[in-house]
N, C-alpha and C. Protein backbone atom coordinates (compact mmCIF):
# COMPACT_ATOMS: atom_id res chain seq x y z
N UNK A 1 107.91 133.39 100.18
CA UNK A 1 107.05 132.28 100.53
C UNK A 1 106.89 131.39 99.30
N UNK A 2 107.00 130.03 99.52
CA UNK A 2 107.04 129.05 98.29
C UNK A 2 105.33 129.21 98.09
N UNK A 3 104.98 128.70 96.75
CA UNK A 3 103.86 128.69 96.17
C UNK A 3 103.20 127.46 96.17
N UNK A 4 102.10 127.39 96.65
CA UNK A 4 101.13 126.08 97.19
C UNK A 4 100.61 125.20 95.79
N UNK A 5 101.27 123.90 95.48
CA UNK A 5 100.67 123.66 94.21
C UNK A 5 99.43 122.81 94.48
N UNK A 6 98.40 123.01 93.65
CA UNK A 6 97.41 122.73 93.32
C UNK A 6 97.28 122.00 92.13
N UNK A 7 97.05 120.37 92.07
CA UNK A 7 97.05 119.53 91.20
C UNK A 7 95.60 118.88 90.77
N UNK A 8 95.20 118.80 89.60
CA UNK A 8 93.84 117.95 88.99
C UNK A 8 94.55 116.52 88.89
N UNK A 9 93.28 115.73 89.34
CA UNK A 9 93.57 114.01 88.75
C UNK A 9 94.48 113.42 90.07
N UNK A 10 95.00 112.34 89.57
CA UNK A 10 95.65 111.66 90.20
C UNK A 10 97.19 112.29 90.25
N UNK A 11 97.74 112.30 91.71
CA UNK A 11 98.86 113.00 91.66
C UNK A 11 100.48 111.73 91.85
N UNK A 12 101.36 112.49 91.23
CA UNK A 12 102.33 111.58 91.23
C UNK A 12 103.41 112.24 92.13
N UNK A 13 103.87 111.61 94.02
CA UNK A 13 103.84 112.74 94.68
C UNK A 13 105.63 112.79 94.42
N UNK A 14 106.09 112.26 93.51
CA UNK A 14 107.81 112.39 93.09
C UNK A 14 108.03 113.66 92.28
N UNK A 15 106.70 113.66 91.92
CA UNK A 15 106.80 115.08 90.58
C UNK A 15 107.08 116.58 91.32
N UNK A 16 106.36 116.16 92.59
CA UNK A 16 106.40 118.01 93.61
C UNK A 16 107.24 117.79 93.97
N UNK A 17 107.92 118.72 94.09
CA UNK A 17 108.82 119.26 95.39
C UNK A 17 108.56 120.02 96.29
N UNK A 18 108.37 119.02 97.29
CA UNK A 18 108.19 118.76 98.41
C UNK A 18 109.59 119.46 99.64
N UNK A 19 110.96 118.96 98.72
CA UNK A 19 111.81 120.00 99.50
C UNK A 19 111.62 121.38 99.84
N UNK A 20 110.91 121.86 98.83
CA UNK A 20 110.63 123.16 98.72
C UNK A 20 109.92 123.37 100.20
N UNK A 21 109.15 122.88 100.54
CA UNK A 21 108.08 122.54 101.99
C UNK A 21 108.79 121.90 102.57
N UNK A 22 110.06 121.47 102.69
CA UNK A 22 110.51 121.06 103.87
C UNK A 22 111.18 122.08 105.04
N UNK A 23 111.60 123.22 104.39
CA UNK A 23 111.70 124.32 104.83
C UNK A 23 110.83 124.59 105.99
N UNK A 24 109.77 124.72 105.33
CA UNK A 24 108.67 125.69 106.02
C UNK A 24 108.11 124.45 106.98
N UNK A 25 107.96 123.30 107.14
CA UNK A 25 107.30 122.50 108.38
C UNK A 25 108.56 122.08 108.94
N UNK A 26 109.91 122.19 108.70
CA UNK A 26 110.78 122.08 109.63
C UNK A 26 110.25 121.56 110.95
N UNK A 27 109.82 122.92 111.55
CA UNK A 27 109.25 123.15 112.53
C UNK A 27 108.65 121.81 113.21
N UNK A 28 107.56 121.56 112.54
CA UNK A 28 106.47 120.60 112.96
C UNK A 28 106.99 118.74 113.23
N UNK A 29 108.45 118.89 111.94
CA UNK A 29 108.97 117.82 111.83
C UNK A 29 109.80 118.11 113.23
N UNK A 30 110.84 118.78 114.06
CA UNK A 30 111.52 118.84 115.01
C UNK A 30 110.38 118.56 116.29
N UNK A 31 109.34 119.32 115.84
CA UNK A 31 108.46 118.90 116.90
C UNK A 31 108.17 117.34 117.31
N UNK A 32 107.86 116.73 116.09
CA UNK A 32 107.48 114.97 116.11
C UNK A 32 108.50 114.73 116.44
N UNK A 33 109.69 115.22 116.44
CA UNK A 33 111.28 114.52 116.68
C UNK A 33 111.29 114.17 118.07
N UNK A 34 110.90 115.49 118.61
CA UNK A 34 111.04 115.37 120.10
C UNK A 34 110.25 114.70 121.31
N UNK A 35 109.29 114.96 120.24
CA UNK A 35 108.09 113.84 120.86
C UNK A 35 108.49 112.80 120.99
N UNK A 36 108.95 111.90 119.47
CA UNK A 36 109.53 110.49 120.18
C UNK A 36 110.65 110.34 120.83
N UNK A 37 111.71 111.20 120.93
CA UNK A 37 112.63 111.14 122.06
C UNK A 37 112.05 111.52 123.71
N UNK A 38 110.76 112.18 123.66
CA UNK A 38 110.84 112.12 124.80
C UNK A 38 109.82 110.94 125.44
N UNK A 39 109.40 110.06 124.03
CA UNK A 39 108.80 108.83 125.00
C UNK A 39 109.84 107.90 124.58
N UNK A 40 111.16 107.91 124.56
CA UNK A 40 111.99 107.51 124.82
C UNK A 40 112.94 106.54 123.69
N UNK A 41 112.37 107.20 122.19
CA UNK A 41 112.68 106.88 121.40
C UNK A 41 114.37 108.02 120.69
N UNK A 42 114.98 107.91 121.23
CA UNK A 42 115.80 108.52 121.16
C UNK A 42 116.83 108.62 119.30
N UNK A 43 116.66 108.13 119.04
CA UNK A 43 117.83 107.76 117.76
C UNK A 43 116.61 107.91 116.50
N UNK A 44 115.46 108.26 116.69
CA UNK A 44 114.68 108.92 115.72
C UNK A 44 115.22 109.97 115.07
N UNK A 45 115.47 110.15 113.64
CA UNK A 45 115.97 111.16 113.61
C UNK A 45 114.90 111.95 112.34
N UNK A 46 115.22 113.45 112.32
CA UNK A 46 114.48 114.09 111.27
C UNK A 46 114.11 113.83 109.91
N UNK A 47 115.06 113.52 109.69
CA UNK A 47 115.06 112.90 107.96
C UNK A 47 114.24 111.21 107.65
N UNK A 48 114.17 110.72 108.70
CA UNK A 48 113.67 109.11 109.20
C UNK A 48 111.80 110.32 108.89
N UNK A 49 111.74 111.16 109.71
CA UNK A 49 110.29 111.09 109.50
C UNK A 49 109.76 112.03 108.27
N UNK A 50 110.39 112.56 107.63
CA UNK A 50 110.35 113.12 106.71
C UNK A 50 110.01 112.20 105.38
N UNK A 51 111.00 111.50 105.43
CA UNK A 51 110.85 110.03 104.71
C UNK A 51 109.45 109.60 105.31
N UNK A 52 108.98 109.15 106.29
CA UNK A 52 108.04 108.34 106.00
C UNK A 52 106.78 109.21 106.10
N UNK A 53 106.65 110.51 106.02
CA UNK A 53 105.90 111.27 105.98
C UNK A 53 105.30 110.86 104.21
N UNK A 54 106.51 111.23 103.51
CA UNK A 54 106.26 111.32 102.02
C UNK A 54 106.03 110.36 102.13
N UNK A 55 106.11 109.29 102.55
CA UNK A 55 105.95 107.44 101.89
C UNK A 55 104.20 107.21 102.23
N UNK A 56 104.06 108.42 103.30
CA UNK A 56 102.37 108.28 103.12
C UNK A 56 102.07 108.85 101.93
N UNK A 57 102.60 110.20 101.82
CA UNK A 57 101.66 110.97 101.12
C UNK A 57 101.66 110.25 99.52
N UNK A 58 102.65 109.36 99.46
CA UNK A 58 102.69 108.26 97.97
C UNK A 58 101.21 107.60 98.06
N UNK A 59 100.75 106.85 99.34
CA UNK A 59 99.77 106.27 98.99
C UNK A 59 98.25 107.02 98.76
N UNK A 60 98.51 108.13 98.82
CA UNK A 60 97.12 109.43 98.79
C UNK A 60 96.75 109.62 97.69
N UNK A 61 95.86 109.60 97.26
CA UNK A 61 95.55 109.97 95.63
C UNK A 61 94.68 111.65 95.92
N UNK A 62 95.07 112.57 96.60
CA UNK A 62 94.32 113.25 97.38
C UNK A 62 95.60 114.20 96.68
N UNK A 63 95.13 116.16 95.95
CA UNK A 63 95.93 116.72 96.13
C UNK A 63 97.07 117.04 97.19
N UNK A 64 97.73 117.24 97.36
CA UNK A 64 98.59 117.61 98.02
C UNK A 64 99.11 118.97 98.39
N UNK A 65 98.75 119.55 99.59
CA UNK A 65 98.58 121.07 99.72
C UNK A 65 99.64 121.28 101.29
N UNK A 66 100.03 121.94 101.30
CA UNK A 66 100.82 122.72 102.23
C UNK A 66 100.49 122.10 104.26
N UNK A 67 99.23 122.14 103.69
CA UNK A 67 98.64 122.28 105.26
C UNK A 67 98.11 120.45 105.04
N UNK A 68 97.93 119.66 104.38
CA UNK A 68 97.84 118.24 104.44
C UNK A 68 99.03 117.66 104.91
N UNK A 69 100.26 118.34 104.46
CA UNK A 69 101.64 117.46 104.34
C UNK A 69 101.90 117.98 105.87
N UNK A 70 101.55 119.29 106.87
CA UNK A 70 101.38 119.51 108.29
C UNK A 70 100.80 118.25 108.99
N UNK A 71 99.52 118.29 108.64
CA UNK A 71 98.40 117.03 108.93
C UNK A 71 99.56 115.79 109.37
N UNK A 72 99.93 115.68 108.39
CA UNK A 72 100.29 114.27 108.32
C UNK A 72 101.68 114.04 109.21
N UNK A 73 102.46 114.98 108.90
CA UNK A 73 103.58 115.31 110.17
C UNK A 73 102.93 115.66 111.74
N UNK A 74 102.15 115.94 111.50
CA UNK A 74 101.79 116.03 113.42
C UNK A 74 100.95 114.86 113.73
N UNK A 75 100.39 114.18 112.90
CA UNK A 75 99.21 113.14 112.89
C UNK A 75 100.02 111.46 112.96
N UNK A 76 101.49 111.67 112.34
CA UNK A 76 102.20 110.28 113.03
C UNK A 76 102.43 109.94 114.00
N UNK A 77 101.65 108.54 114.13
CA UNK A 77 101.94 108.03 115.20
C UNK A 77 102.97 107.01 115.49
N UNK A 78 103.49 107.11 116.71
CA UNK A 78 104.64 106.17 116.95
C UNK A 78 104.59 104.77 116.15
N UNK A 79 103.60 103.94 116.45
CA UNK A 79 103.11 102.84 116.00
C UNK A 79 103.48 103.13 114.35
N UNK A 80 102.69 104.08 113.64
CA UNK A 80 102.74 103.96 112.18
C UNK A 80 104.19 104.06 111.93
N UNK A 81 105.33 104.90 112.51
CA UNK A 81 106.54 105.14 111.87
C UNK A 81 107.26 103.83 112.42
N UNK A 82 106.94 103.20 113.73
CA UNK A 82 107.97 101.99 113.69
C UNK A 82 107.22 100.90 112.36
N UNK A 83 106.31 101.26 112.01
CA UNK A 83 106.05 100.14 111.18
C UNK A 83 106.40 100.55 109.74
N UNK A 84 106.68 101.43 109.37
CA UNK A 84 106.97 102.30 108.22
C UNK A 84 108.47 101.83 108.23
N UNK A 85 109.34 101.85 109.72
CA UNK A 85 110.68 102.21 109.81
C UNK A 85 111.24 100.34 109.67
N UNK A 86 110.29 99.12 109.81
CA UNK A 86 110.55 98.11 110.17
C UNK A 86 110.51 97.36 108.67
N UNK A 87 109.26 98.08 107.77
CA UNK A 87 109.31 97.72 106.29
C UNK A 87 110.66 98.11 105.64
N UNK A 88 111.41 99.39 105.78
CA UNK A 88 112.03 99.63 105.50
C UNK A 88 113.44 98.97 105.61
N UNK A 89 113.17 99.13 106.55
CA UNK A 89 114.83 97.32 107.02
C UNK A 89 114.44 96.37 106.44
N UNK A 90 113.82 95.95 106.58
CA UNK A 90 113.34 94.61 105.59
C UNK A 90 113.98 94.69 103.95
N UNK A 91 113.16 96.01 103.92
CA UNK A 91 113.35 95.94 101.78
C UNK A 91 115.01 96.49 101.70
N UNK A 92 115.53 96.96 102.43
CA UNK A 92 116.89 97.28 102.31
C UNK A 92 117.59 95.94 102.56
N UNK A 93 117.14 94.53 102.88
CA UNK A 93 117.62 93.15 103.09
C UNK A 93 117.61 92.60 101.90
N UNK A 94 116.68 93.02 101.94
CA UNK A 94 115.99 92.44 100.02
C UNK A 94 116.60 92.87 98.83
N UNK A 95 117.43 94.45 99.07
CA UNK A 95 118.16 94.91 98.08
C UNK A 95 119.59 94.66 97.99
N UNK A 96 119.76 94.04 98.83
CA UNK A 96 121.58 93.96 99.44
C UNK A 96 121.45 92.67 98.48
C-alpha cells in the first residue's frame, strides 16, 4: 500500500506523486469514465480526467490526502470537465 503524504504550508501539487495514487483510484476514475459515456459523452477518455482532476487539485492550497484526490474524482461534474477540457484547446492554440 503506497504511503499517504501529509504536507505543512502551502503545497506544490507537481512535487507529489500523485502517479503513485493513480493506481489505487483507478477505480473511481473508470467509474467517472463511464458515467460520461453513458450520458452520452462517449470519447471521454481516462487520462482526459485524470488530467483535469490534478488541474484542480493545482488550484487547492489544501493538503492533499488520498481520500480528497477520491473527492474530487467522483465530485466532477460534466459541466466542470467540459470547461476544464475547452480551456485546454484553447491554450494548446496559443502554443502552436
Amino acid at each position: 500500500m503506497t504511503a499517504c503524504f501529509i504536507l505543512k504550508g502551502s503545497v506544490n501539487v507537481e512535487n507529489i506523486h500523485f502517479t503513485e495514487w493513480k493506481d489505487e483510484v483507478q477505480p473511481a476514475v473508470q467509474s467517472k469514465k463511464e458515467e460520461f459515456h453513458y450520458m452520452g459523452y462517449e470519447s471521454v477518455t481516462e487520462e482526459e480526467i485524470w488530467n483535469c482532476v490534478l488541474a484542480r487539485l493545482k488550484k487547492k492550497k489544501e493538503d492533499p490526502r488520498l481520500h480528497t484526490l477520491v473527492d474530487y474524482i467522483l465530485s466532477l461534474s460534466l459541466n466542470d470537465f467540459m470547461t476544464w477540457l475547452t480551456i485546454q484547446s484553447y491554450t494548446a492554440d496559443v502554443k502552436k
